[in-house]
C-alpha atoms as a PDB file:
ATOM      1  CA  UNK A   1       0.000   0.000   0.000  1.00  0.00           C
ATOM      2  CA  UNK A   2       0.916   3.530  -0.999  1.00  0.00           C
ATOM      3  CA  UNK A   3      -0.358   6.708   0.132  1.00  0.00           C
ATOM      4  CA  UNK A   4      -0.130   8.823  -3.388  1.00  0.00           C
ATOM      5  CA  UNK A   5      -0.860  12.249  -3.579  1.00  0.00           C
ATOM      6  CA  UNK A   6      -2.106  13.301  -7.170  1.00  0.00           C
ATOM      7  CA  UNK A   7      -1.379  17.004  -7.672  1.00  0.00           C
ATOM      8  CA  UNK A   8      -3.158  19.828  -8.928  1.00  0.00           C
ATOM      9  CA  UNK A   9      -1.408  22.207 -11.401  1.00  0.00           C
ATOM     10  CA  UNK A  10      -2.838  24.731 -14.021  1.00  0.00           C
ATOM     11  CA  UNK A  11      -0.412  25.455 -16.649  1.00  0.00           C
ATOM     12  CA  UNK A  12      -1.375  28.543 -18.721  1.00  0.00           C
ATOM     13  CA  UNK A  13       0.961  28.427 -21.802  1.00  0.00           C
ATOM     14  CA  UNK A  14       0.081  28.047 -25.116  1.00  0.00           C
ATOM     15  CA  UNK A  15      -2.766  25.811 -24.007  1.00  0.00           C
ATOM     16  CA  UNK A  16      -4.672  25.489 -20.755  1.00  0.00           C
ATOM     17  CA  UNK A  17      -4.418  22.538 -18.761  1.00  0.00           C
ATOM     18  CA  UNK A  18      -5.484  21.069 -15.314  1.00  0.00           C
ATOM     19  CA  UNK A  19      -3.891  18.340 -12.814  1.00  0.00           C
ATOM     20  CA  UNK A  20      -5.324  16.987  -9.604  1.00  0.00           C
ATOM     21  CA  UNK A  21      -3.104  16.412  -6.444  1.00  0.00           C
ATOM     22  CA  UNK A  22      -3.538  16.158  -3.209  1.00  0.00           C
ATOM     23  CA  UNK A  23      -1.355  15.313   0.058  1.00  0.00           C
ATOM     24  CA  UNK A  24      -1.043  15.858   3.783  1.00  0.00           C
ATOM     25  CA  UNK A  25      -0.445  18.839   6.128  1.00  0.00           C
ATOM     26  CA  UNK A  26       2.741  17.731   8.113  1.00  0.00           C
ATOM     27  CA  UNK A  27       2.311  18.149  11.482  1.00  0.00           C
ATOM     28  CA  UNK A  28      -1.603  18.827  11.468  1.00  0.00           C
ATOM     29  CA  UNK A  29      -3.461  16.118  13.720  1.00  0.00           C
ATOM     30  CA  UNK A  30      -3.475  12.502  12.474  1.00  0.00           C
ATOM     31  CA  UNK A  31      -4.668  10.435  14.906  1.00  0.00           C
ATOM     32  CA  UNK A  32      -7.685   7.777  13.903  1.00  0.00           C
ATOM     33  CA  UNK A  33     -11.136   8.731  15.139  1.00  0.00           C
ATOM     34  CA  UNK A  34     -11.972   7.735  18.896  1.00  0.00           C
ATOM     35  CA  UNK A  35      -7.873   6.725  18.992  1.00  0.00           C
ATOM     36  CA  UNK A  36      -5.424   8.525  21.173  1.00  0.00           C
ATOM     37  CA  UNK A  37      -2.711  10.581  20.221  1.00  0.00           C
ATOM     38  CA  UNK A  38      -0.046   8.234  21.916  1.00  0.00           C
ATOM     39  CA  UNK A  39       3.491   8.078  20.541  1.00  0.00           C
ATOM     40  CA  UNK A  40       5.548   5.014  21.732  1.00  0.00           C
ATOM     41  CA  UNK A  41       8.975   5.157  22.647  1.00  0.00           C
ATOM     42  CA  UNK A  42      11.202   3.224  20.618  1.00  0.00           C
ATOM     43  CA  UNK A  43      12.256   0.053  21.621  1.00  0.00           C
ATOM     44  CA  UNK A  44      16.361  -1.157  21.182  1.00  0.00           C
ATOM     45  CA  UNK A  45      15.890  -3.676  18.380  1.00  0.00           C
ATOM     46  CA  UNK A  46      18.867  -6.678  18.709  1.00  0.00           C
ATOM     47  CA  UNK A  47      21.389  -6.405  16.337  1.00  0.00           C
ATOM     48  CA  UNK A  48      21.812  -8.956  13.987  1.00  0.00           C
ATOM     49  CA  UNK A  49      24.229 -11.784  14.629  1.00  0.00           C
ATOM     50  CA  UNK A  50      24.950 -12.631  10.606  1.00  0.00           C
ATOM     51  CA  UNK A  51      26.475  -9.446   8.848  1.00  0.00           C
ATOM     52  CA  UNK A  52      24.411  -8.162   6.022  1.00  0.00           C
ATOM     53  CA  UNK A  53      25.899  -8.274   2.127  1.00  0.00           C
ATOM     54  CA  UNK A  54      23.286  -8.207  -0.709  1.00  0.00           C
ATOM     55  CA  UNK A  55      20.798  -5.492  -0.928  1.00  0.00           C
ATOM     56  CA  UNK A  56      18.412  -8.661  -0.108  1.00  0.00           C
ATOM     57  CA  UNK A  57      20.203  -8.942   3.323  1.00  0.00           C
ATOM     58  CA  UNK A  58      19.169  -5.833   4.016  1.00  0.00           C
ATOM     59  CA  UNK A  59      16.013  -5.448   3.159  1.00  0.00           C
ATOM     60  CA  UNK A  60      14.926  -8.675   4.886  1.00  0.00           C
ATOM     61  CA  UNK A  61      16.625  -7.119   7.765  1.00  0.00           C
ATOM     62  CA  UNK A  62      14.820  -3.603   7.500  1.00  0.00           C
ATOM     63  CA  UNK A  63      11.290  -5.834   7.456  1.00  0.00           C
ATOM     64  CA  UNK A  64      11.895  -7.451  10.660  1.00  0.00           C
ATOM     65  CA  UNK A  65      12.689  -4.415  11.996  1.00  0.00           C
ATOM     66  CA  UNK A  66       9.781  -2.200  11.210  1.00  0.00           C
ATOM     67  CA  UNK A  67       7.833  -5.485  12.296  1.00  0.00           C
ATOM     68  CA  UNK A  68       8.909  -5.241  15.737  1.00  0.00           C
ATOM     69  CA  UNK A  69       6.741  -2.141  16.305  1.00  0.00           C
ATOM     70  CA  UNK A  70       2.557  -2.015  16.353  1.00  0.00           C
ATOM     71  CA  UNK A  71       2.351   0.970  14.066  1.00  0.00           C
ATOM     72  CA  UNK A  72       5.019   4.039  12.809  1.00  0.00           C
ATOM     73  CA  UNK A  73       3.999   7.378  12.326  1.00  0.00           C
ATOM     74  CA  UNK A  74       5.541   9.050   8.488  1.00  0.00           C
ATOM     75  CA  UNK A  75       5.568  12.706   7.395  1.00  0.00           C
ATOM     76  CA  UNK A  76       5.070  13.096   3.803  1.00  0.00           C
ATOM     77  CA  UNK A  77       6.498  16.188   1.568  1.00  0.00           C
ATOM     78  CA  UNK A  78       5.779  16.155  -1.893  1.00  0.00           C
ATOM     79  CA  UNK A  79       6.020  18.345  -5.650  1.00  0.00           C
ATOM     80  CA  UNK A  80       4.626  17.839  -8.538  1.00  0.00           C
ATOM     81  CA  UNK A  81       4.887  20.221 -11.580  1.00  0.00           C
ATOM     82  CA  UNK A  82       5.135  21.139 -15.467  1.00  0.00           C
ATOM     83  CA  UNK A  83       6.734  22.800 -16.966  1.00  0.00           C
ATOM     84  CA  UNK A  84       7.062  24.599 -20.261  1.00  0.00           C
ATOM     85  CA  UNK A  85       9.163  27.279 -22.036  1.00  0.00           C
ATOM     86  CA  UNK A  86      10.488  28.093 -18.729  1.00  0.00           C
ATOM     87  CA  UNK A  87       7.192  28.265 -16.792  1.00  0.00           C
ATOM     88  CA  UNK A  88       6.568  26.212 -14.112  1.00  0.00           C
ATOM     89  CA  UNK A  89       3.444  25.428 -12.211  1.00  0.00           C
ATOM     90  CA  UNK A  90       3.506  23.051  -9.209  1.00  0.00           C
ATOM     91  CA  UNK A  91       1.479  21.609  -6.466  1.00  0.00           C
ATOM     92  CA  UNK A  92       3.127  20.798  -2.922  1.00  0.00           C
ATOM     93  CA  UNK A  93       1.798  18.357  -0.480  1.00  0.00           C
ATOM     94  CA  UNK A  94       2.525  17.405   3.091  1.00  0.00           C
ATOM     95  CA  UNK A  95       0.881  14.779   4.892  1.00  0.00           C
ATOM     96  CA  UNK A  96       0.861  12.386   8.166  1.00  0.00           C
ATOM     97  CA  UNK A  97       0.678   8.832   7.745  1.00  0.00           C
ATOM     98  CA  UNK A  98       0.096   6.058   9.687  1.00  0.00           C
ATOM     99  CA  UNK A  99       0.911   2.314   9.264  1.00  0.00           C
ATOM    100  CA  UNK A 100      -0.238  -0.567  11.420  1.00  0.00           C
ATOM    101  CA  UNK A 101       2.073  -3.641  10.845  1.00  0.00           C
ATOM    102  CA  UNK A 102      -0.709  -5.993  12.084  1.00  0.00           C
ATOM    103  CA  UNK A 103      -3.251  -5.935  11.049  1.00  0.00           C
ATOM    104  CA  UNK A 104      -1.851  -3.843   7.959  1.00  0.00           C
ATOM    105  CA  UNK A 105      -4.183  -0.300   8.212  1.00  0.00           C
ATOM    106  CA  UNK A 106      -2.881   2.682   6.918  1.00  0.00           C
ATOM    107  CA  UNK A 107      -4.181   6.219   7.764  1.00  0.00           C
ATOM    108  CA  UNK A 108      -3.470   9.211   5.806  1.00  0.00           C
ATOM    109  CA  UNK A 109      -3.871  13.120   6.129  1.00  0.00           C
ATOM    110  CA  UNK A 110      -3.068  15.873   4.124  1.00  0.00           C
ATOM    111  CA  UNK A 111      -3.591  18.952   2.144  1.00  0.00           C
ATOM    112  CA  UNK A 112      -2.656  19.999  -1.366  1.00  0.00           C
ATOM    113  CA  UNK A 113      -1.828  23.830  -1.920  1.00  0.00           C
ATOM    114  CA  UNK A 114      -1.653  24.435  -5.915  1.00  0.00           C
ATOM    115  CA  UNK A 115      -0.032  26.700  -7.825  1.00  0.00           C
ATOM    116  CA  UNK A 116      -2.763  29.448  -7.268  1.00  0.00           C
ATOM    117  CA  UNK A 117      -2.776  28.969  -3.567  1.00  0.00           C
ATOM    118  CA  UNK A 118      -6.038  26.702  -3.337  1.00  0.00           C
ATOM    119  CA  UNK A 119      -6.152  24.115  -0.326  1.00  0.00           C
ATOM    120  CA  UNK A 120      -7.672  20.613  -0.561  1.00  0.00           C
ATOM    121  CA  UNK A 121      -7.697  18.271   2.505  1.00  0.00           C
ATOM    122  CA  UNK A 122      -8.109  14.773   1.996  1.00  0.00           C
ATOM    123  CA  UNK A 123      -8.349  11.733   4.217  1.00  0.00           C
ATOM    124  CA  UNK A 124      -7.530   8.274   3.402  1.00  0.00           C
ATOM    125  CA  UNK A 125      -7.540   4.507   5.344  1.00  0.00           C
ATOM    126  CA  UNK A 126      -6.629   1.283   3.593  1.00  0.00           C
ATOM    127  CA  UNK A 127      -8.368  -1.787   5.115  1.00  0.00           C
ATOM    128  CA  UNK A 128      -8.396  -5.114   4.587  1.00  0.00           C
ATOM    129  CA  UNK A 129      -7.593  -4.407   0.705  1.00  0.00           C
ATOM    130  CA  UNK A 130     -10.034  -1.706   0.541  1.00  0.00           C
ATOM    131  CA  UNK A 131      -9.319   1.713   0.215  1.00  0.00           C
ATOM    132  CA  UNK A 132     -11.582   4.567   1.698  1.00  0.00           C
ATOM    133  CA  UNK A 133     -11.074   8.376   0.760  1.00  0.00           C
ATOM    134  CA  UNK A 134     -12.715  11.643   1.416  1.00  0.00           C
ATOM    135  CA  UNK A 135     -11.225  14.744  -0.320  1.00  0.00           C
ATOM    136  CA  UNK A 136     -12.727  17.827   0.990  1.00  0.00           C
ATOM    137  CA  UNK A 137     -16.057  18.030   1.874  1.00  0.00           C
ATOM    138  CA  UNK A 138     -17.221  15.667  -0.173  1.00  0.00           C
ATOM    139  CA  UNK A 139     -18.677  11.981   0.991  1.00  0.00           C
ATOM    140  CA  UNK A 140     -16.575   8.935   1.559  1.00  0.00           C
ATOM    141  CA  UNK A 141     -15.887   6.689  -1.246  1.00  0.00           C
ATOM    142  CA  UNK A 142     -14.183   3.253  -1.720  1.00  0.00           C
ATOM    143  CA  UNK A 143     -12.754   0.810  -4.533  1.00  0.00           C
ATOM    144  CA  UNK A 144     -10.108  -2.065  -4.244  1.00  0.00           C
ATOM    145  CA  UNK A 145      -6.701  -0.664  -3.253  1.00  0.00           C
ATOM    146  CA  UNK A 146      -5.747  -2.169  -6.686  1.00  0.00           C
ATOM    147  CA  UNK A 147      -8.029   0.530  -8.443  1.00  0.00           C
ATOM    148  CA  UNK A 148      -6.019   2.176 -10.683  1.00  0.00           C
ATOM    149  CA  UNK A 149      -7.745   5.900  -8.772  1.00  0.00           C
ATOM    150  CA  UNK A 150      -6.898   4.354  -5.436  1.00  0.00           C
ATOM    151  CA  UNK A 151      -3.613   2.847  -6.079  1.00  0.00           C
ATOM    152  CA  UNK A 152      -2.008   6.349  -7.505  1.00  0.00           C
ATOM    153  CA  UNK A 153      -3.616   7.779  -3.906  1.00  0.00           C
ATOM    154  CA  UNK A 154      -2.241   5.145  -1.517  1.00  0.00           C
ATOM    155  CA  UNK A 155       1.197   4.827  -0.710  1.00  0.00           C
ATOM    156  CA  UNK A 156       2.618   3.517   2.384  1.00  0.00           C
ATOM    157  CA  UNK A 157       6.090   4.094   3.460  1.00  0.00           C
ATOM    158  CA  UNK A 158       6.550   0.812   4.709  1.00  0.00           C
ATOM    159  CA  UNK A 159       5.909  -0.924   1.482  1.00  0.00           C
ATOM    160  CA  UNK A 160       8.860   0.531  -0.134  1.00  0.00           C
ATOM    161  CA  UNK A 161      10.795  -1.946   1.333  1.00  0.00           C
ATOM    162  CA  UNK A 162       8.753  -4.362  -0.643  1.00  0.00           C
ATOM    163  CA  UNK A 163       9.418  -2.025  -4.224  1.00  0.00           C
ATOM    164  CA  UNK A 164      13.123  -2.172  -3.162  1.00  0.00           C
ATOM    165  CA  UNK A 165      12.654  -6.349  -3.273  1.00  0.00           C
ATOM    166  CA  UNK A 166      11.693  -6.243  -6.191  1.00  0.00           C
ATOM    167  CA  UNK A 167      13.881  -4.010  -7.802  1.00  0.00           C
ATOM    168  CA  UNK A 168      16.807  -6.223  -6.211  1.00  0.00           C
ATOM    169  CA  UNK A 169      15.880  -9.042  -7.638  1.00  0.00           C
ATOM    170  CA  UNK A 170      16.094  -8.009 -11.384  1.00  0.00           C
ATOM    171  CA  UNK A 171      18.574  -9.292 -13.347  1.00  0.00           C
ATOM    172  CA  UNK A 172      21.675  -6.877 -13.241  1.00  0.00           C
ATOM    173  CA  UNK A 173      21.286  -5.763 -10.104  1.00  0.00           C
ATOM    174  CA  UNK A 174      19.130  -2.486  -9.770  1.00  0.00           C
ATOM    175  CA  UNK A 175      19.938  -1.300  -6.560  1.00  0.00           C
ATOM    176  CA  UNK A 176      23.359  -0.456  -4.917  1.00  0.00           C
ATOM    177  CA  UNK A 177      23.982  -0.127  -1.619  1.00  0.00           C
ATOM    178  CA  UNK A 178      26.206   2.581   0.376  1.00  0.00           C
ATOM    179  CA  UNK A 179      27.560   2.838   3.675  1.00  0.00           C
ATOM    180  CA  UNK A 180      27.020   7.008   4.453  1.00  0.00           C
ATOM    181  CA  UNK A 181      29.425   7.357   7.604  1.00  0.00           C
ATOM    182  CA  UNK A 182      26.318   8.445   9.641  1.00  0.00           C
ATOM    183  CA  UNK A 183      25.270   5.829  10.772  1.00  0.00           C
ATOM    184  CA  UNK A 184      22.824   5.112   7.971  1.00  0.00           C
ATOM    185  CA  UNK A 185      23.078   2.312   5.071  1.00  0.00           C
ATOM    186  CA  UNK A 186      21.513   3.823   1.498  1.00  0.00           C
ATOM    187  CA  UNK A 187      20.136   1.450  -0.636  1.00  0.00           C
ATOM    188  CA  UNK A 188      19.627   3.405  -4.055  1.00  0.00           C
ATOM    189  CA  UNK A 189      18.084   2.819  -7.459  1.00  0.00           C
ATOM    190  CA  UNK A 190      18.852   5.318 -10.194  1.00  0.00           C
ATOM    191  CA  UNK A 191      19.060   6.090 -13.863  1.00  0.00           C
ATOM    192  CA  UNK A 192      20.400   9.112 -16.015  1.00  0.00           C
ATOM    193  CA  UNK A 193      18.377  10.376 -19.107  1.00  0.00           C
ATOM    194  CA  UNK A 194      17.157   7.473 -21.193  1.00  0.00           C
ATOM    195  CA  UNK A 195      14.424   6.923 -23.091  1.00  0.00           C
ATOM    196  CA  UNK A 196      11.358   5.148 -21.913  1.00  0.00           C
ATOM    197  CA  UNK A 197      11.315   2.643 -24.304  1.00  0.00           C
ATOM    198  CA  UNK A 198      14.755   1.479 -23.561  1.00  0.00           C
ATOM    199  CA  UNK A 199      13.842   0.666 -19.383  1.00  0.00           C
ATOM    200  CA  UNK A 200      10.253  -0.118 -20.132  1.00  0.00           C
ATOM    201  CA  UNK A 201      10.583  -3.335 -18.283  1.00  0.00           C
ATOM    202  CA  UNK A 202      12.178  -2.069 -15.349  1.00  0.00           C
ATOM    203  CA  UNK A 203       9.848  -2.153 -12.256  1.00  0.00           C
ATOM    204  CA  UNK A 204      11.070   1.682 -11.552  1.00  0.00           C
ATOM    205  CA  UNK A 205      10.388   2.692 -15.072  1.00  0.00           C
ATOM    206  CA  UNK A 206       6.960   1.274 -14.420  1.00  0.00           C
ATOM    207  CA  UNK A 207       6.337   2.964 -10.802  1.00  0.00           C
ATOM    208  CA  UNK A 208       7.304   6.221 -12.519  1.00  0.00           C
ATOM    209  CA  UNK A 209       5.167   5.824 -15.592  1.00  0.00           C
ATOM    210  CA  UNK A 210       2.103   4.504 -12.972  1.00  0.00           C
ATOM    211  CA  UNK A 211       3.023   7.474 -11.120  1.00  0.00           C
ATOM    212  CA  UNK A 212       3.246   9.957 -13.805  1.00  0.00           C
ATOM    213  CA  UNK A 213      -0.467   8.305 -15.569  1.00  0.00           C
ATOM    214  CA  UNK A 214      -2.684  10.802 -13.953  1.00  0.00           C
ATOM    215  CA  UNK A 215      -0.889  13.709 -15.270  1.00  0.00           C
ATOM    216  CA  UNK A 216      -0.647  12.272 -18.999  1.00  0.00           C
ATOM    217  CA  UNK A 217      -4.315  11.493 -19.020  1.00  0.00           C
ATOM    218  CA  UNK A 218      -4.786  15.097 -18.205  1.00  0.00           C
ATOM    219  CA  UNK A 219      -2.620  16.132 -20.935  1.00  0.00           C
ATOM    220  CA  UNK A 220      -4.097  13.793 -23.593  1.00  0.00           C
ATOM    221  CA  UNK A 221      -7.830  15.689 -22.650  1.00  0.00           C
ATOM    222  CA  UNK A 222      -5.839  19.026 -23.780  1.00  0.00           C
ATOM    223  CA  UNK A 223      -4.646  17.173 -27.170  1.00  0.00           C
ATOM    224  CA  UNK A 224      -0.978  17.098 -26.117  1.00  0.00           C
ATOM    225  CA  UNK A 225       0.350  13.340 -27.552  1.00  0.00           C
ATOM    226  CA  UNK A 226       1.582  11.383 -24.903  1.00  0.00           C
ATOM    227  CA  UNK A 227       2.794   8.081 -26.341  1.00  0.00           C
ATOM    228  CA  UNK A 228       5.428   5.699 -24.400  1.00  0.00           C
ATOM    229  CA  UNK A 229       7.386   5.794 -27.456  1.00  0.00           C
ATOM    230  CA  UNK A 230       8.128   9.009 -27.613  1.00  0.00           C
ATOM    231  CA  UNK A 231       8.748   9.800 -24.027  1.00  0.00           C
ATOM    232  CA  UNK A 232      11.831  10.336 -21.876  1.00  0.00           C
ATOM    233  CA  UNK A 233      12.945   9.939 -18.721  1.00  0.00           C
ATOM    234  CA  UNK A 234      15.069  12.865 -17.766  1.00  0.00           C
ATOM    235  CA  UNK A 235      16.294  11.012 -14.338  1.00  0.00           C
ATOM    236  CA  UNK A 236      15.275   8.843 -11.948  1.00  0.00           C
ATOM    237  CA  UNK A 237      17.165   8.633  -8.192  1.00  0.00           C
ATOM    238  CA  UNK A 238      15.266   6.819  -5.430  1.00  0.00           C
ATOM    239  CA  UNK A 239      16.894   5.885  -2.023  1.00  0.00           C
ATOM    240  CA  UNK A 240      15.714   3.791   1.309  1.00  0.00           C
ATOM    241  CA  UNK A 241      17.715   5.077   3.912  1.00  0.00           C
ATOM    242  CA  UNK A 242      18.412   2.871   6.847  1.00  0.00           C
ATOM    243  CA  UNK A 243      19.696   2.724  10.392  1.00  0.00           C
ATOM    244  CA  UNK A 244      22.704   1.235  10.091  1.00  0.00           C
ATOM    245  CA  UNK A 245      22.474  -0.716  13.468  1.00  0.00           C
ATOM    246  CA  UNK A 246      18.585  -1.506  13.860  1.00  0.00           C
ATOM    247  CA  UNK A 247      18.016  -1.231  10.233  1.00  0.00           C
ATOM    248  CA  UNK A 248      14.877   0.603  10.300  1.00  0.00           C
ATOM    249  CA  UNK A 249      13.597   2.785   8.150  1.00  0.00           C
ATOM    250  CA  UNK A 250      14.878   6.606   8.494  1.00  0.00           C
ATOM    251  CA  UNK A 251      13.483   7.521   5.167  1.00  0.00           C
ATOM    252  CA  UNK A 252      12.160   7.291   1.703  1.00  0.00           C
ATOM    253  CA  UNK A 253      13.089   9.910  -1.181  1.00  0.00           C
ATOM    254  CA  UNK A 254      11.892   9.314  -4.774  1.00  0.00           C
ATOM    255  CA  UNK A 255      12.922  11.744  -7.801  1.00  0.00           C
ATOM    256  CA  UNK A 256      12.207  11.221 -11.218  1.00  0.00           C
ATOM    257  CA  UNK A 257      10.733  13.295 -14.373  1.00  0.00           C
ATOM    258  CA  UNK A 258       9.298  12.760 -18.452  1.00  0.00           C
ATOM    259  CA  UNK A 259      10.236  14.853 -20.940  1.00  0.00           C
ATOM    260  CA  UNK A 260       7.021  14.799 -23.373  1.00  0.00           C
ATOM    261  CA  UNK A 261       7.431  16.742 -26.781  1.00  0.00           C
ATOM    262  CA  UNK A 262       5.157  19.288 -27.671  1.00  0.00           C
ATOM    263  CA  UNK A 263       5.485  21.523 -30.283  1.00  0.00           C
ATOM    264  CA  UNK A 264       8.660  21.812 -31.036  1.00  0.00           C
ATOM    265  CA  UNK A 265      10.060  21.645 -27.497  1.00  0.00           C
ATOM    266  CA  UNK A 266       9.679  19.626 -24.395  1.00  0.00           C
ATOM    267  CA  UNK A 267       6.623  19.579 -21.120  1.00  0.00           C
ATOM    268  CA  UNK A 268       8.728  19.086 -18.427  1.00  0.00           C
ATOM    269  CA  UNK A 269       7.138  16.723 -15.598  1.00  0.00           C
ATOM    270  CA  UNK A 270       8.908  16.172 -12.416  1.00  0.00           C
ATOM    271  CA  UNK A 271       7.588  15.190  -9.011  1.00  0.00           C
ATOM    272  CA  UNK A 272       9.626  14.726  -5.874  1.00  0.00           C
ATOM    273  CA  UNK A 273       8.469  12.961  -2.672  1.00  0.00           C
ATOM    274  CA  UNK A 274      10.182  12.379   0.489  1.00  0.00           C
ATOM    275  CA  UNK A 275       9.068  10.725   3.637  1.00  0.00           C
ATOM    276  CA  UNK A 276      10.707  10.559   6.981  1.00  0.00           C
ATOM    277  CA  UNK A 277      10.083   8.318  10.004  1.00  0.00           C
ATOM    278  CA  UNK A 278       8.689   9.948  12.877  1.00  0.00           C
ATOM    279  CA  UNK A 279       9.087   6.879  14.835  1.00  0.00           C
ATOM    280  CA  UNK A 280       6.497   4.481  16.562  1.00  0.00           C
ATOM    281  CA  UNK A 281       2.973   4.940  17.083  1.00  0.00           C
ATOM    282  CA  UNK A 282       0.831   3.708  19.790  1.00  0.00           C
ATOM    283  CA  UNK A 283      -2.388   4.511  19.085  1.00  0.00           C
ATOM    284  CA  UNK A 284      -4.799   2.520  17.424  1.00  0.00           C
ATOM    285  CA  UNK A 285      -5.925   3.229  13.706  1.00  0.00           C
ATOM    286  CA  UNK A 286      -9.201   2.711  12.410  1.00  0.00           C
ATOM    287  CA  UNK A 287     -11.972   3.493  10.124  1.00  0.00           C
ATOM    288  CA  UNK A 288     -14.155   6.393  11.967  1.00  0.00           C
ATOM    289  CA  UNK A 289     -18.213   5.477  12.641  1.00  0.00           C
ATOM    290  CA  UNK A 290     -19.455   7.432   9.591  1.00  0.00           C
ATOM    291  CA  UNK A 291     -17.259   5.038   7.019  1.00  0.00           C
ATOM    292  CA  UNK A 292     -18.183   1.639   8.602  1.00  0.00           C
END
């Protein structure tokens, strides 16, 4: 699960188009309905007798670890923009989540601010495989997590660790992993300009293009042509940061961006996302009366 926070741009250029996004106000209240506000102190986690080597090593390692605690509390700071001919429009997010380990419920605030100053707040839990969102005012609505809608709105910090298996396991060896000297091991996965085409089958290639599918819908309404063949990834860095003696997660960064040709020149898409571990939560997390 993934909390994803779709952004809302307006980009008044040549043409006139529109983006949703949303995310989460850092440091707003996040707590679950009816739940308490508790934040548990951090338990020593044992360190491990058998010395980790392969980026598998570690992530096992970073699993048991986040394991050993009921729930961790995330902030979430994100950008989204376009841009073309040298002017940008962006959307910023921040956001709380929250992540049960068992049973496996997230919880997710935020707000979007766009590029004209407009606020959205949306709410989001993920249950059982079912995701629930309210953005503004509106009522609550659900789908699968697997929804394509829901899936580009969910995103759990946790489950990066499961991305970062996966990348891993490719053949050639996707992700590289760094001592740091500060007491933190980086385990990174990233790529220079290339075109799409030519990493289509890499599993980041396809979280970026999954990620980046909202935004070239929206584009394709305004009649800008946005084929796979014919796009290019101007960079892609994304790094899992962990403690180098419990080997839990510290944080999460993920930045990437298309170039998509339009008339004669380039839209510029880039979005940036960070999350940081604000440690364990004790509180419980759970779908408020008016959803059940």
């Amino acid at each position: 699960m993934r909390t994803r926070l779709r952004s809302a741009l307006v980009l008044v250029l040549p043409l006139v188009f529109s983006l949703d996004a949303c995310g989460v106000e850092a440091g707003e209240p996040a707590g679950a309905a009816g739940s308490p506000e508790v934040a548990a102190p951090s338990s020593a986690t044992p360190e491990p007798s058998a010395t980790p080597e392969s980026p598998l090593d570690f992530l096992d390692l970073a699993a048991k670890a986040m394991a050993e605690e009921p729930a961790w509390t995330f902030s979430v700071k994100g950008e989204e923009g376009l841009t073309l001919q040298g002017q940008k429009n962006a959307a910023t997010y921040r956001a709380t989540v929250r992540s049960s380990m068992k049973p496996e419920v997230l919880r997710s605030e935020g707000v979007t601010t766009s590029s004209k100053g407009t606020r959205k707040n949306e709410e989001i839990y993920v249950v059982d495989g079912t995701a629930y969102l309210r953005e503004g005012d509106a009522p609550w609505k659900h789908a699968p997590v697997t929804d394509p809608e829901m899936r580009n709105k969910v995103e759990d910090p946790v489950a990066v660790v499961e991305e970062f298996r996966t990348y891993a396991k490719a053949t050639g060896g996707d992700v590289k992993v760094t001592g740091t000297g500060d007491g933190t091991v980086e385990l990174r996965v990233a790529s220079g300009k290339r075109k799409l085409s030519a990493v289509a089958d890499r599993a980041w290639a396809k979280k970026a293009k999954r990620e980046f599918a909202p935004t070239a819908e929206q584009l394709r309404t305004v009649g800008v042509a946005v084929e796979d063949a014919r796009l290019t990834l101007s960079g892609l860095d994304e790094v899992l940061v962990l403690e180098a003696k419990t080997y839990r997660i510290r944080s999460h960064r993920l930045d990437f961006g298309f170039l998509i040709p339009y008339g004669g020149a380039d839209i510029t898409f880039e979005q940036h996302v960070g999350e940081e571990n604000q440690g364990a939560y004790a509180g419980r997390i759970e779908l408020p009366a008016d959803v059940r």
